[in-house]
Each structure stands twice: as C-alpha cells, then as structure tokens.
N, C-alpha and C. Protein backbone atom coordinates (compact mmCIF):
# COMPACT_ATOMS: atom_id res chain seq x y z
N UNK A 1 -16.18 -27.39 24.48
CA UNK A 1 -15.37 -27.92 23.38
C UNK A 1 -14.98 -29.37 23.64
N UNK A 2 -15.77 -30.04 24.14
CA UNK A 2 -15.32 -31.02 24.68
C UNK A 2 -14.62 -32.04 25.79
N UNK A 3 -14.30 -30.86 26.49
CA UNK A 3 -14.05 -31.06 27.99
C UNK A 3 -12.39 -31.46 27.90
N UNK A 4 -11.81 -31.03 26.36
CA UNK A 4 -10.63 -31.75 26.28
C UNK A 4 -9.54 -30.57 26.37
N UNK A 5 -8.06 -30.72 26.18
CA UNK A 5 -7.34 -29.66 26.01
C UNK A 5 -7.47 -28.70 25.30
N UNK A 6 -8.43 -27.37 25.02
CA UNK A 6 -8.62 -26.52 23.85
C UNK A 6 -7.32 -26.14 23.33
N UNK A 7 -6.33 -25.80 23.89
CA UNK A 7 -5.19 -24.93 23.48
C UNK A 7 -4.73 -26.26 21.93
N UNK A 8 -4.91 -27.21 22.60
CA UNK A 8 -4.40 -28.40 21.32
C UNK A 8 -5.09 -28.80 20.23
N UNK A 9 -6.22 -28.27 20.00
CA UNK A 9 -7.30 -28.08 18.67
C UNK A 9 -6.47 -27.63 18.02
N UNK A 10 -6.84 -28.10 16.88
CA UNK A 10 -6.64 -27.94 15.32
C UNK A 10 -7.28 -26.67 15.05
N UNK A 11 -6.87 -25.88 14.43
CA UNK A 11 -7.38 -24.61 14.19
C UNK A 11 -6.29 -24.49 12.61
N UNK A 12 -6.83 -24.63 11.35
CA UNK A 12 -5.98 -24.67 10.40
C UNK A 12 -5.33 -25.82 10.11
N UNK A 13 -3.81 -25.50 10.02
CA UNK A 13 -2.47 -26.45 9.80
C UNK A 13 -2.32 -26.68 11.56
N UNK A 14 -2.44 -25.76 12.28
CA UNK A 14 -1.82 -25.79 13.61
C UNK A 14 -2.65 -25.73 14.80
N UNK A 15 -2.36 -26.17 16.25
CA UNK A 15 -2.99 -26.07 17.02
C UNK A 15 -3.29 -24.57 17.66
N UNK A 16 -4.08 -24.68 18.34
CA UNK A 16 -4.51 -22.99 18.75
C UNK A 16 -3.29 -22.47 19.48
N UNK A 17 -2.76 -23.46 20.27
CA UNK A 17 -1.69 -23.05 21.11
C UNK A 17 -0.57 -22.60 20.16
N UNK A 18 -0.32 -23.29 18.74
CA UNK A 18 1.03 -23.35 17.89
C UNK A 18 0.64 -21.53 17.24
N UNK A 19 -0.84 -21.33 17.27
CA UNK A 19 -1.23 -19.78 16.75
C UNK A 19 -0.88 -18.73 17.83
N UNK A 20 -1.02 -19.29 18.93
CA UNK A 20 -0.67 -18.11 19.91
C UNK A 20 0.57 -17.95 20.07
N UNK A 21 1.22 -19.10 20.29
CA UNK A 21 3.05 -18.94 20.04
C UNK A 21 3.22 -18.33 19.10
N UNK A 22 2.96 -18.08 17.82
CA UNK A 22 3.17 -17.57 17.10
C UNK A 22 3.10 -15.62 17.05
N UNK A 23 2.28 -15.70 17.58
CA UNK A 23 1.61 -14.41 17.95
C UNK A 23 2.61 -13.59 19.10
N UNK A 24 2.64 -14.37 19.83
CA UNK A 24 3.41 -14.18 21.45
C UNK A 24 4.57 -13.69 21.00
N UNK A 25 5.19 -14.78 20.55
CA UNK A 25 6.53 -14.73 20.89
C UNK A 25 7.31 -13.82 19.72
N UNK A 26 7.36 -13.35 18.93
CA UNK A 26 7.99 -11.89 18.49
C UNK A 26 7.80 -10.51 19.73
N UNK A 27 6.53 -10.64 20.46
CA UNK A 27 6.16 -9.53 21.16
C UNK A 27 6.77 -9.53 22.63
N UNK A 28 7.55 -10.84 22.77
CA UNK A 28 7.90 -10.70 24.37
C UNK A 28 9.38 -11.37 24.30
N UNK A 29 10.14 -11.29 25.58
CA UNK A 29 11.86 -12.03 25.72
C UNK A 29 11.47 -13.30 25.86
N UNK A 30 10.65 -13.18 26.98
CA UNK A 30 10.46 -14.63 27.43
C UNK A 30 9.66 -15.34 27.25
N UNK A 31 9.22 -16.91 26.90
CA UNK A 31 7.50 -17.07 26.77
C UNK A 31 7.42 -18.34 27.61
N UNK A 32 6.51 -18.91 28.42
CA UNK A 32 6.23 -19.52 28.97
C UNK A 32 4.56 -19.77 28.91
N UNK A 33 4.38 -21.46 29.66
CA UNK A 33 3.34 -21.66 29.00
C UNK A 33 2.40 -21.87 30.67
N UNK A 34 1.40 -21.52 31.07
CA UNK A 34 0.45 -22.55 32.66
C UNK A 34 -0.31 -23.15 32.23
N UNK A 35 -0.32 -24.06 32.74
CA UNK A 35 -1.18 -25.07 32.64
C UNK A 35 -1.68 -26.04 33.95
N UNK A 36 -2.41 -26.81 34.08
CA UNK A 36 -2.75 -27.17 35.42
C UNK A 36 -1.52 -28.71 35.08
N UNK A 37 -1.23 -29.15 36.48
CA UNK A 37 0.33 -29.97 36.82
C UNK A 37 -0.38 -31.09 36.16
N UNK A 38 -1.53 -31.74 36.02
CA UNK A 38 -2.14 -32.98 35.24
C UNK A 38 -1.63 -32.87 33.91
N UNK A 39 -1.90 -32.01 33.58
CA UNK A 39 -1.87 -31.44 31.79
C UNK A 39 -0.29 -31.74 31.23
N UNK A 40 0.52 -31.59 32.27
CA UNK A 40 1.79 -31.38 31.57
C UNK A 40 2.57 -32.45 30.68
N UNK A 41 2.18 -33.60 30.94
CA UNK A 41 2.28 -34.73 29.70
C UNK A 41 1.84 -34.19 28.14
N UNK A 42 1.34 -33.86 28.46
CA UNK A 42 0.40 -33.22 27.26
C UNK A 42 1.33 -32.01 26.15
N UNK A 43 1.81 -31.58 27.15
CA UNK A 43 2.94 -30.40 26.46
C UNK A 43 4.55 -30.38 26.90
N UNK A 44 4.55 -31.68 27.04
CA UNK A 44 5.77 -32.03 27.58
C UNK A 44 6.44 -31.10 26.33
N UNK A 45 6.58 -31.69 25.05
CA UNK A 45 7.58 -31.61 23.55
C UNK A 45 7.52 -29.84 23.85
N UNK A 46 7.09 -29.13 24.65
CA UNK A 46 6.95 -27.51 24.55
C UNK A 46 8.32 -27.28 25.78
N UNK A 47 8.69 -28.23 26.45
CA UNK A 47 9.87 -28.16 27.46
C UNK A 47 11.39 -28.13 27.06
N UNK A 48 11.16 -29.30 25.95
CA UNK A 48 12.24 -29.65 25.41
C UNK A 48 12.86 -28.59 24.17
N UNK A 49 11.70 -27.79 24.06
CA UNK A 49 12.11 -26.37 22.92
C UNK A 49 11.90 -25.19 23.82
N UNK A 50 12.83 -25.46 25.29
CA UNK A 50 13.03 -24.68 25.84
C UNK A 50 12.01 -23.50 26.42
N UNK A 51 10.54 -23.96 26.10
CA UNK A 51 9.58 -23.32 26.92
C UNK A 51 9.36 -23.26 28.20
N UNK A 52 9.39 -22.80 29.11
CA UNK A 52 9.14 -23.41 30.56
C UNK A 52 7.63 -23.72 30.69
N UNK A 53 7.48 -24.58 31.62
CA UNK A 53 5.76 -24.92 31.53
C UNK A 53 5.51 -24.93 33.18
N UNK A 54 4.91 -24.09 33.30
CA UNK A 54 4.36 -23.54 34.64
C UNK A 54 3.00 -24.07 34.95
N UNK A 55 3.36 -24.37 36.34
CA UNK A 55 1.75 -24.93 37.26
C UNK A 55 0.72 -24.22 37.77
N UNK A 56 -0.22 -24.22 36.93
CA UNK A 56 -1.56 -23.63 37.97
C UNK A 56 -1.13 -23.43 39.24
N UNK A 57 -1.04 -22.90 40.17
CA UNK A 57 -1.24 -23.53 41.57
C UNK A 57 -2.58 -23.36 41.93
N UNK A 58 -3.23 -23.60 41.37
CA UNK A 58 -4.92 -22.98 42.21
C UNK A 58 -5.36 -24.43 41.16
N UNK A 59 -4.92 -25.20 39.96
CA UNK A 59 -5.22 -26.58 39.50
C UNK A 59 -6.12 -25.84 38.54
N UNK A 60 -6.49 -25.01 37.82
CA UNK A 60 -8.05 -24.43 37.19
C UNK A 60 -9.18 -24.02 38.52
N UNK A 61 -8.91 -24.28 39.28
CA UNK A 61 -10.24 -23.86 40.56
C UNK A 61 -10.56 -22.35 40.26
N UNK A 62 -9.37 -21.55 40.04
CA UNK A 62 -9.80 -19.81 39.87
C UNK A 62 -9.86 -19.38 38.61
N UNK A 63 -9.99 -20.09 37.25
CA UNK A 63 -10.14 -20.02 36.26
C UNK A 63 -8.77 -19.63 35.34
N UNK A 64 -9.12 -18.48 34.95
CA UNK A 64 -8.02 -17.70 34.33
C UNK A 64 -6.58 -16.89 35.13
N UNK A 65 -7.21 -16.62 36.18
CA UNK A 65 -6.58 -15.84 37.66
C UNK A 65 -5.56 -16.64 37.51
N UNK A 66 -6.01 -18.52 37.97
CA UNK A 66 -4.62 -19.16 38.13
C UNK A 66 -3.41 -18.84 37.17
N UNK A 67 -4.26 -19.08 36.32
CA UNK A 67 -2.95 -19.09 35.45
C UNK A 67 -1.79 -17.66 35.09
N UNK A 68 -3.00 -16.83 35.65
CA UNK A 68 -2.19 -15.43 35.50
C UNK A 68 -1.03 -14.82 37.11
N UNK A 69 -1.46 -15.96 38.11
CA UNK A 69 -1.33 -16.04 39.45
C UNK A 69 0.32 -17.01 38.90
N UNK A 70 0.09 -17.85 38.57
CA UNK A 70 1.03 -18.93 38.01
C UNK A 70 2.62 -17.80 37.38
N UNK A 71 1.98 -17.41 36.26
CA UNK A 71 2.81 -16.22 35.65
C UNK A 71 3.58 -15.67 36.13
N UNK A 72 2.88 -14.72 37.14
CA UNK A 72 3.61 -14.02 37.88
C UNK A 72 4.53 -14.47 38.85
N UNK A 73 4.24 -15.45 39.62
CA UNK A 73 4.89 -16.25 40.26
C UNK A 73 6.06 -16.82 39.52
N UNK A 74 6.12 -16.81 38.16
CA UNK A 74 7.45 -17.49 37.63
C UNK A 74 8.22 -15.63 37.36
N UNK A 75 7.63 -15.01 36.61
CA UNK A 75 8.11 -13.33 36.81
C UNK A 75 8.97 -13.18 38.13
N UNK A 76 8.64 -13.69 39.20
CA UNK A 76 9.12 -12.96 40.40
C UNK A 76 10.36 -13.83 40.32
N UNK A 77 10.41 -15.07 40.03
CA UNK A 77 11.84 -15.39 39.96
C UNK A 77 12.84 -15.44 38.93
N UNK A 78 12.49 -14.47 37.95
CA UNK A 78 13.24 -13.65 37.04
C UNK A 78 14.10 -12.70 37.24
N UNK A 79 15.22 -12.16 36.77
CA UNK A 79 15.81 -11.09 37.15
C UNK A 79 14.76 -9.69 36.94
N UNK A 80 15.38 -8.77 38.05
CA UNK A 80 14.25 -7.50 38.31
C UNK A 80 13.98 -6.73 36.76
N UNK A 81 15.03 -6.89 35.33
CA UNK A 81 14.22 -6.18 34.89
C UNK A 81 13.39 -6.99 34.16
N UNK A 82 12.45 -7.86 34.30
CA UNK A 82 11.86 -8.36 33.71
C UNK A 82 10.58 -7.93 34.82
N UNK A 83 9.88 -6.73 34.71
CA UNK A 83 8.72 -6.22 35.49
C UNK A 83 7.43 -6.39 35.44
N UNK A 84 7.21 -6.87 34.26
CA UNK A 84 5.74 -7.14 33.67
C UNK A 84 5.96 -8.36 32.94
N UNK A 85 4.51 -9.29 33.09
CA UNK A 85 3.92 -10.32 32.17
C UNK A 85 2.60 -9.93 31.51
N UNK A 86 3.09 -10.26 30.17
CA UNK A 86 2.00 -10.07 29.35
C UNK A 86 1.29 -11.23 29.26
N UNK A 87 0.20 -11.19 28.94
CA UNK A 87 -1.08 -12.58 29.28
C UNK A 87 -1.16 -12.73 27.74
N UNK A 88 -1.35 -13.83 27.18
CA UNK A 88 -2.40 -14.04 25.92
C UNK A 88 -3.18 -15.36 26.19
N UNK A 89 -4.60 -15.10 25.54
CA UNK A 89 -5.42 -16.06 25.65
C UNK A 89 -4.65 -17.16 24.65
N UNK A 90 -5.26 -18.58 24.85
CA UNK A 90 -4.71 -19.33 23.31
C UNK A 90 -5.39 -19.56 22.55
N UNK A 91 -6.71 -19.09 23.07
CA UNK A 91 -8.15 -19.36 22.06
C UNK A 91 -8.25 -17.89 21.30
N UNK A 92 -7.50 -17.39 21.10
CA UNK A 92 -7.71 -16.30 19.85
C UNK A 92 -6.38 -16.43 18.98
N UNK A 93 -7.04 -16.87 17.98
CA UNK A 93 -5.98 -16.94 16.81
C UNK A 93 -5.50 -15.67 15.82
N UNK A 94 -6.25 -14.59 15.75
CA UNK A 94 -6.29 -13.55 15.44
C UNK A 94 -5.73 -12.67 16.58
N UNK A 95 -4.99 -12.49 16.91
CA UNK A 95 -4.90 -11.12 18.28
C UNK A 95 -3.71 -10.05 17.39
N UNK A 96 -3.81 -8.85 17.87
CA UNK A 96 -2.54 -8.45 16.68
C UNK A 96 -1.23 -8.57 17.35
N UNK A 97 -0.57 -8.64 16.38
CA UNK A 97 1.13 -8.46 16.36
C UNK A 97 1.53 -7.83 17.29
N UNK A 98 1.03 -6.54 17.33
CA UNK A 98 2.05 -5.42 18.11
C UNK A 98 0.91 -5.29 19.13
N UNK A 99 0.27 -6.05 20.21
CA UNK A 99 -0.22 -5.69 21.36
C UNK A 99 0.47 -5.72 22.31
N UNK A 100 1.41 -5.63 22.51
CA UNK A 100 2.25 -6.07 23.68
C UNK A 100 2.80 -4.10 23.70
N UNK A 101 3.26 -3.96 22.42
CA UNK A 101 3.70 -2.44 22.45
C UNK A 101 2.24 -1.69 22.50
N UNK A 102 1.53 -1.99 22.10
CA UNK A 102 0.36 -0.99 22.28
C UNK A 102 -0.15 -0.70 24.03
N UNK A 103 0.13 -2.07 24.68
CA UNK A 103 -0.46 -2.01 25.73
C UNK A 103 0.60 -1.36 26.75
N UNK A 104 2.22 -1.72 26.44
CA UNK A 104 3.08 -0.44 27.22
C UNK A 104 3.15 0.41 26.86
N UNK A 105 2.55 0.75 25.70
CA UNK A 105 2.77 2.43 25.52
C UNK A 105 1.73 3.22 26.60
N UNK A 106 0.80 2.13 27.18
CA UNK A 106 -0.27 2.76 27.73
C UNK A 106 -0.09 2.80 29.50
N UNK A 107 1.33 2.17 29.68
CA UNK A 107 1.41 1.64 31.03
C UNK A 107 1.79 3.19 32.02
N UNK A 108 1.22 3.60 33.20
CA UNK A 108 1.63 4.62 33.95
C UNK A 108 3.12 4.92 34.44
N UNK A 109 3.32 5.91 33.99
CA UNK A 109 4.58 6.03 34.41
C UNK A 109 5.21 5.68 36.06
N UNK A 110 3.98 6.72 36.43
CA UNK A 110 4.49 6.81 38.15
C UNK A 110 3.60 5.39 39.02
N UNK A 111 3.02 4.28 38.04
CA UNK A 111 2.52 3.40 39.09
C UNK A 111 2.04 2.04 38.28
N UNK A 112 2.37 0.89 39.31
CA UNK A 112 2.36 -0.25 39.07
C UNK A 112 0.99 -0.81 38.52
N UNK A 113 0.21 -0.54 37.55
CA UNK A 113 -0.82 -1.04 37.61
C UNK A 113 -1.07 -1.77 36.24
N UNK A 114 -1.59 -2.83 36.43
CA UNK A 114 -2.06 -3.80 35.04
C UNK A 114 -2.47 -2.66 33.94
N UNK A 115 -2.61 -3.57 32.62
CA UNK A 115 -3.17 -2.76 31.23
C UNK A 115 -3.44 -3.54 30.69
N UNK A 116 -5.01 -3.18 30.26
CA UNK A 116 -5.75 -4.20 29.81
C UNK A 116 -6.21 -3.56 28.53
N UNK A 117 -6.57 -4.57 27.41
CA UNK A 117 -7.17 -4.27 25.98
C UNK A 117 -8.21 -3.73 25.81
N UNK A 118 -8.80 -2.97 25.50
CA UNK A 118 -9.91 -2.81 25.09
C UNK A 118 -10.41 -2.56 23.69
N UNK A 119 -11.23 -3.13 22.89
CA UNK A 119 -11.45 -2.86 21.78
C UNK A 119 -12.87 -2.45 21.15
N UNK A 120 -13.36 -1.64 21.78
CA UNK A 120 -14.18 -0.34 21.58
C UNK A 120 -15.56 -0.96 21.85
N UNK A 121 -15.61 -2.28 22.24
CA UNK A 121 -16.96 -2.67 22.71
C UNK A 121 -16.65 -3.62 24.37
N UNK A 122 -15.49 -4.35 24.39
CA UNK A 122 -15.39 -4.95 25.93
C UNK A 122 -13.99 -5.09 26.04
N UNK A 123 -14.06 -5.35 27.26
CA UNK A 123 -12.14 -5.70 27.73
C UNK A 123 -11.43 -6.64 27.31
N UNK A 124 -10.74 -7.22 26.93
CA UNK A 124 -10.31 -8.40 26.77
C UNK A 124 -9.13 -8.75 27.53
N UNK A 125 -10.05 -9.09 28.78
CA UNK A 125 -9.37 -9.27 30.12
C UNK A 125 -8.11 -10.15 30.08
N UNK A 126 -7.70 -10.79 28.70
CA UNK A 126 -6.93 -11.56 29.11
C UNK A 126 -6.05 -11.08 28.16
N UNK A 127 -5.58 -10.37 27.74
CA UNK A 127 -4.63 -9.40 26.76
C UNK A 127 -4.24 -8.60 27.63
N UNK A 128 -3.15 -8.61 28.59
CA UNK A 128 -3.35 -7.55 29.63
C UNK A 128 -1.66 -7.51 29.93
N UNK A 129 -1.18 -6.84 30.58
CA UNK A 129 0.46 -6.41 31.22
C UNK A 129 -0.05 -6.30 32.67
N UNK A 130 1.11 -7.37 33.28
CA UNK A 130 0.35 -7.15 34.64
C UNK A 130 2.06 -7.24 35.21
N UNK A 131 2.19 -6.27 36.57
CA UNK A 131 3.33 -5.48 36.74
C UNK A 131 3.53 -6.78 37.43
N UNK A 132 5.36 -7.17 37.75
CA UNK A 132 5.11 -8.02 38.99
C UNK A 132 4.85 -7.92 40.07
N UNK A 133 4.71 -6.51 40.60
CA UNK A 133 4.32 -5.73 41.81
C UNK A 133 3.10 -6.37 42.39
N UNK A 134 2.23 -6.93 41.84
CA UNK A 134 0.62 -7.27 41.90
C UNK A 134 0.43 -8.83 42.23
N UNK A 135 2.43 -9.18 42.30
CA UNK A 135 1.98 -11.01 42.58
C UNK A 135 1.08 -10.99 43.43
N UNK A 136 1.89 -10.72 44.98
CA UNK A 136 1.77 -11.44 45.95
C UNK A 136 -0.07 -10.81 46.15
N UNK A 137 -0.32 -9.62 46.39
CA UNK A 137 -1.98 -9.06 46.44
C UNK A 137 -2.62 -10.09 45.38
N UNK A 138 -2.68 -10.23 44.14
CA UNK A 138 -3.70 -11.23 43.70
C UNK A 138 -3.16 -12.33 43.88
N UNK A 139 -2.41 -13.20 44.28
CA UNK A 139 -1.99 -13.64 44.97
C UNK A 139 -3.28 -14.77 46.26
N UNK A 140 -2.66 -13.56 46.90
CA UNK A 140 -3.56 -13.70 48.02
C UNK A 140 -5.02 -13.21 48.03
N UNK A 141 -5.75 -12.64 46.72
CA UNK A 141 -6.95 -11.93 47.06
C UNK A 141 -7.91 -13.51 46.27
N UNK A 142 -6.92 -13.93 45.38
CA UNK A 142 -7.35 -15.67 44.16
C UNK A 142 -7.51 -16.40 45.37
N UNK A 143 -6.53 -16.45 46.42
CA UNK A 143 -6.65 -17.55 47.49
C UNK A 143 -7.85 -17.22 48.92
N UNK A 144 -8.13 -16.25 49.00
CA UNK A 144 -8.94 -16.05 49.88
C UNK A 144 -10.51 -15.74 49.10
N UNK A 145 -10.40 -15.77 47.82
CA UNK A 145 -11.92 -15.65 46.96
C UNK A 145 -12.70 -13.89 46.97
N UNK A 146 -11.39 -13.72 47.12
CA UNK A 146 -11.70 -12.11 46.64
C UNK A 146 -11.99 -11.47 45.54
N UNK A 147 -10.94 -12.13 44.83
CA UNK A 147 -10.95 -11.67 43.51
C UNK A 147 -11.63 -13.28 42.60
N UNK A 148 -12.65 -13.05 41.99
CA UNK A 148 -13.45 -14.09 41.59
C UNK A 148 -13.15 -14.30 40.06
N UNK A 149 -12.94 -13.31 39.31
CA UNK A 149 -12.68 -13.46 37.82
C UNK A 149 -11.23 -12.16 37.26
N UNK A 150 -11.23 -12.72 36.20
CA UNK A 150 -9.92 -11.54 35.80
C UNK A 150 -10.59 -10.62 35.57
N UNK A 151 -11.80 -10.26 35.25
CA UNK A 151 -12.10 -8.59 35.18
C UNK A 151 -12.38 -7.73 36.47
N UNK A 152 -12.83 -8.68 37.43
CA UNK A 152 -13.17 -7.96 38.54
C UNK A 152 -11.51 -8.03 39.98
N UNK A 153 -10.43 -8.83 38.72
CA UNK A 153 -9.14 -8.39 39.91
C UNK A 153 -8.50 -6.84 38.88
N UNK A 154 -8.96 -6.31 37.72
CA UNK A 154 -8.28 -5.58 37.15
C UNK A 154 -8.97 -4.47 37.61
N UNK A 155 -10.33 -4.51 38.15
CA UNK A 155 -10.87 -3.90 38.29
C UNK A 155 -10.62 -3.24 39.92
N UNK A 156 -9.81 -4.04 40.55
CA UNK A 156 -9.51 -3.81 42.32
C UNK A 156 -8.40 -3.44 42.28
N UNK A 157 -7.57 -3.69 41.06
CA UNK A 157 -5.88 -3.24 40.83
C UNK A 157 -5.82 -2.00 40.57
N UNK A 158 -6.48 -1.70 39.23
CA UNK A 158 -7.35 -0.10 39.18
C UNK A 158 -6.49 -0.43 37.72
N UNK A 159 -6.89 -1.21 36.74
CA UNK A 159 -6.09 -1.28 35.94
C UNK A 159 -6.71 -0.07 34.78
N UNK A 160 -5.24 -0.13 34.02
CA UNK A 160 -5.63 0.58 32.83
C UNK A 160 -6.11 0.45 31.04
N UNK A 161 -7.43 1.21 31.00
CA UNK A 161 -7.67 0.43 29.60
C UNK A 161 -7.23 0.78 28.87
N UNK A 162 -6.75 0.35 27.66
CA UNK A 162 -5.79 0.47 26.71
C UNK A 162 -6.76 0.03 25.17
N UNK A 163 -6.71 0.98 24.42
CA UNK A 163 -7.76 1.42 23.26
C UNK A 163 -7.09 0.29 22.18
N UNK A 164 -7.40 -0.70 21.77
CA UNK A 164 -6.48 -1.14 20.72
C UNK A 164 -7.38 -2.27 19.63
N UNK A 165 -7.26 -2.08 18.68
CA UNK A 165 -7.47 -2.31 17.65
C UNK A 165 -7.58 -3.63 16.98
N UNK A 166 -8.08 -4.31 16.92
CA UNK A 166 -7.70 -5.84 16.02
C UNK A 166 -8.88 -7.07 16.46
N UNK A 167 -8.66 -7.62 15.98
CA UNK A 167 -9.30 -9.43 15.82
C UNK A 167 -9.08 -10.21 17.25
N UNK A 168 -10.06 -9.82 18.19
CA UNK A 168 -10.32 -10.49 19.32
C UNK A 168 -11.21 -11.43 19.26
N UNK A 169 -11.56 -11.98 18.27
CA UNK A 169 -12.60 -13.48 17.78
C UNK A 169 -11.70 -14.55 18.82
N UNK A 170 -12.94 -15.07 19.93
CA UNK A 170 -12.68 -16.19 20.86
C UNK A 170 -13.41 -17.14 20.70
N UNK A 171 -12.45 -18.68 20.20
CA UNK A 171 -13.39 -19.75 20.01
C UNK A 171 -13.60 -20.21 21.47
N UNK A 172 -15.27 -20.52 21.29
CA UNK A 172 -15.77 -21.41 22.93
C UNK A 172 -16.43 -22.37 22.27
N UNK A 173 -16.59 -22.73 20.88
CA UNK A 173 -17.52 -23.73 20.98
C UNK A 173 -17.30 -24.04 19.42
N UNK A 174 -17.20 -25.41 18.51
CA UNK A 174 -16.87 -25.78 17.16
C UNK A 174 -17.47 -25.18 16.39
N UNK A 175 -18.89 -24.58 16.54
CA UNK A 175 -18.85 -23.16 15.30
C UNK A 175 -17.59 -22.44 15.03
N UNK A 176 -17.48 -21.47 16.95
CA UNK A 176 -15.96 -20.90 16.69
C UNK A 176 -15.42 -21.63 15.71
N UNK A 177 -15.26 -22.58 15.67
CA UNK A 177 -13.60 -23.32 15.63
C UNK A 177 -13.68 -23.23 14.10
N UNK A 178 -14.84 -23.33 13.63
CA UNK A 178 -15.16 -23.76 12.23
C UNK A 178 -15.12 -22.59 11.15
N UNK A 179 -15.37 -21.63 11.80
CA UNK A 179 -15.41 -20.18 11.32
C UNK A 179 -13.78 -19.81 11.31
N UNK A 180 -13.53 -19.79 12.59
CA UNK A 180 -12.16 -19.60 12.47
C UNK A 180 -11.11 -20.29 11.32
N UNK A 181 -11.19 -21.35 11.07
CA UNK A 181 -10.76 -21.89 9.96
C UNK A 181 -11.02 -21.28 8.85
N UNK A 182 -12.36 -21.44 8.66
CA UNK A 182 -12.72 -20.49 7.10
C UNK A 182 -11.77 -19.08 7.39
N UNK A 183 -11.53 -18.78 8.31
CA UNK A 183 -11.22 -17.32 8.34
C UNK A 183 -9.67 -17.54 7.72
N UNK A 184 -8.83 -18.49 8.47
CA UNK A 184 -7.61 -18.59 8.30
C UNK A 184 -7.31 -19.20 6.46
N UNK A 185 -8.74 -20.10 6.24
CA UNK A 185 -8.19 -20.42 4.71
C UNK A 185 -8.25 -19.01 3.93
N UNK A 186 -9.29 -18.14 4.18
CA UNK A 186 -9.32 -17.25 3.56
C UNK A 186 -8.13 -16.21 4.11
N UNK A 187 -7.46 -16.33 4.71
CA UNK A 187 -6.03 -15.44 4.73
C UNK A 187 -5.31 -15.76 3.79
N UNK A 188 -4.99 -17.07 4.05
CA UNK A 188 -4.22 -17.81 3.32
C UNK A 188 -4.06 -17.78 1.73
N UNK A 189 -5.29 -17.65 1.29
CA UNK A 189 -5.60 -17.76 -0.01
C UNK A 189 -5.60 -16.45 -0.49
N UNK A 190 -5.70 -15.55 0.10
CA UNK A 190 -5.52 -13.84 0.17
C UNK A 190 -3.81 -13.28 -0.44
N UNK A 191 -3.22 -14.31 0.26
CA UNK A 191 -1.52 -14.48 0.88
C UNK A 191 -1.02 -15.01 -1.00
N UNK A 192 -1.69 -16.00 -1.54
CA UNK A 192 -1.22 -16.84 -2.28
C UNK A 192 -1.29 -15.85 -3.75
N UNK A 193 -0.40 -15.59 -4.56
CA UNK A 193 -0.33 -15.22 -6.07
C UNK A 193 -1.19 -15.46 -6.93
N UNK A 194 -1.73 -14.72 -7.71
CA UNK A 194 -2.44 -15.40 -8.69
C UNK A 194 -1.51 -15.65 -9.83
C-alpha cells in the first residue's frame, strides 16, 4: 500500500484507523492504540483524546505479535480486573459490532487461553481475546523467535476458535481499498431515505 501508514488511508469519509475506532470502542472499557515509537508523530492528535498510544517494543520486527506483545504489556499495568485484550486489525472496516461478546462468550471457564475468530473458512488471527496471563510466555517466545506469526503463537497457547459471523474483508492492496469504498458508499446509500 505504499510503504506508508495504512491505518491513515482514506477509506470513505474516514481513515481506516477512524473505522476501527469506531468499531472497537463500544465493544471494550479501554482502547488503546501500538504502533512502532517512529510512528507516533503521526497519531499524536489520538493522545490528546485521551487514547494511550503504545510502543511496539519489537519496532514491527515480529509483525503483528509486536503489537499484540505491546498490548499486553500495557494490560499488565492495568488494574487486575482488566484480564483480557481484545486485538482488532485496522485494515478491516467491516468487522462486526458485537465480536468482542461473541468471542467471551467462547472464553474457558477453568483456563487462561486466547480466542480467536473464526469465520467458517480461516482464523482471523487478529480478532482475538488474549488473557493477560500469556504476557510474559509470548513475551518471551516473540523475543527468542519462537513464536514467528500470530497464528502459530495461538496455536502454542492452545487457543480457542470461536465460530463468528460477519465481514472480515482485509484491505492489502488499493483494489482492497477501492472496493471497500464502493462497499461503504453502498451502505451509505442503503442508510439514506428515499
């Protein structure tokens, strides 16, 4: 996409990031944003409306991990009942409303383990509840190159898949981006009275 900030594309009226906030934040207390420590000029105006903006610590080197490594690491210095972080990608503008409840309804009672999306053809590794129990192990499994991608640390956590329903369309490339738009005018215009 250009090698530039994706989360800050235009997608519609709003940036991809302004769609995922949107999305997010009815479904959780807290919302916070990672990003690698370069970037943060960039989303400074997201500080000042009281977002916290959290550092990679891995810089992007572990991809998605960091940032989910990042997360948790701000989780742990939360008060205890705040036990789980929920992940959202910012490149899906479509994700549903109520995934956050779909995915704890699915969480084990008797054990700490991530919950991940699934929507009847692949995971969507990054729609996921991940306990804070699991900092410090991925943690340390991101830093020693154990764990190489987010499906294969959910997969060592023993996470759980969670059956759920909806619009997991991920832009990677300005087709995405372009489609996605048509998609959103055509909501929009769906939305509007005749």
């Amino acid at each position: 996409m250009g090698g530039g900030e994706k989360a800050l594309l235009r997608c519609g009226e709003r940036t991809l990031l302004d769609h995922a906030i949107i999305i997010a934040t009815p479904q959780v207390e807290r919302l916070a944003l990672d990003v690698r420590q370069r970037s943060f000029p960039l989303y400074a105006a997201l500080g000042s409306r009281g977002m916290p903006l959290l550092a990679d610590p891995f810089e992007g080197k572990a991809g998605p991990l960091g940032g989910i490594v990042g997360g948790l690491a701000w989780v742990a210095t939360l008060p205890l009942e705040y036990a789980w972080l929920a992940t959202f990608p910012c490149d899906c503008p479509f994700l549903p409303h109520d995934l956050v409840a779909r995915l704890s309804a699915s969480r084990s009672p008797d054990e700490m383990r991530p919950v991940v999306a699934f929507d009847g053809h692949r995971m969507q590794n990054l729609c996921a509840l991940w306990p804070r129990d699991v900092f410090r192990e991925l943690q340390h499994g991101v830093a020693l190159g154990e764990y190489r991608s987010v499906g294969f640390a959910l997969d060592a956590l023993g996470a759980i898949a969670c059956s759920v329903e909806g619009d997991f369309f991920n832009i990677n490339t300005p087709a995405d981006l372009a489609l996605a738009e048509r998609h959103l005018a055509m909501q929009v215009a769906a939305k509007v009275p005749a």
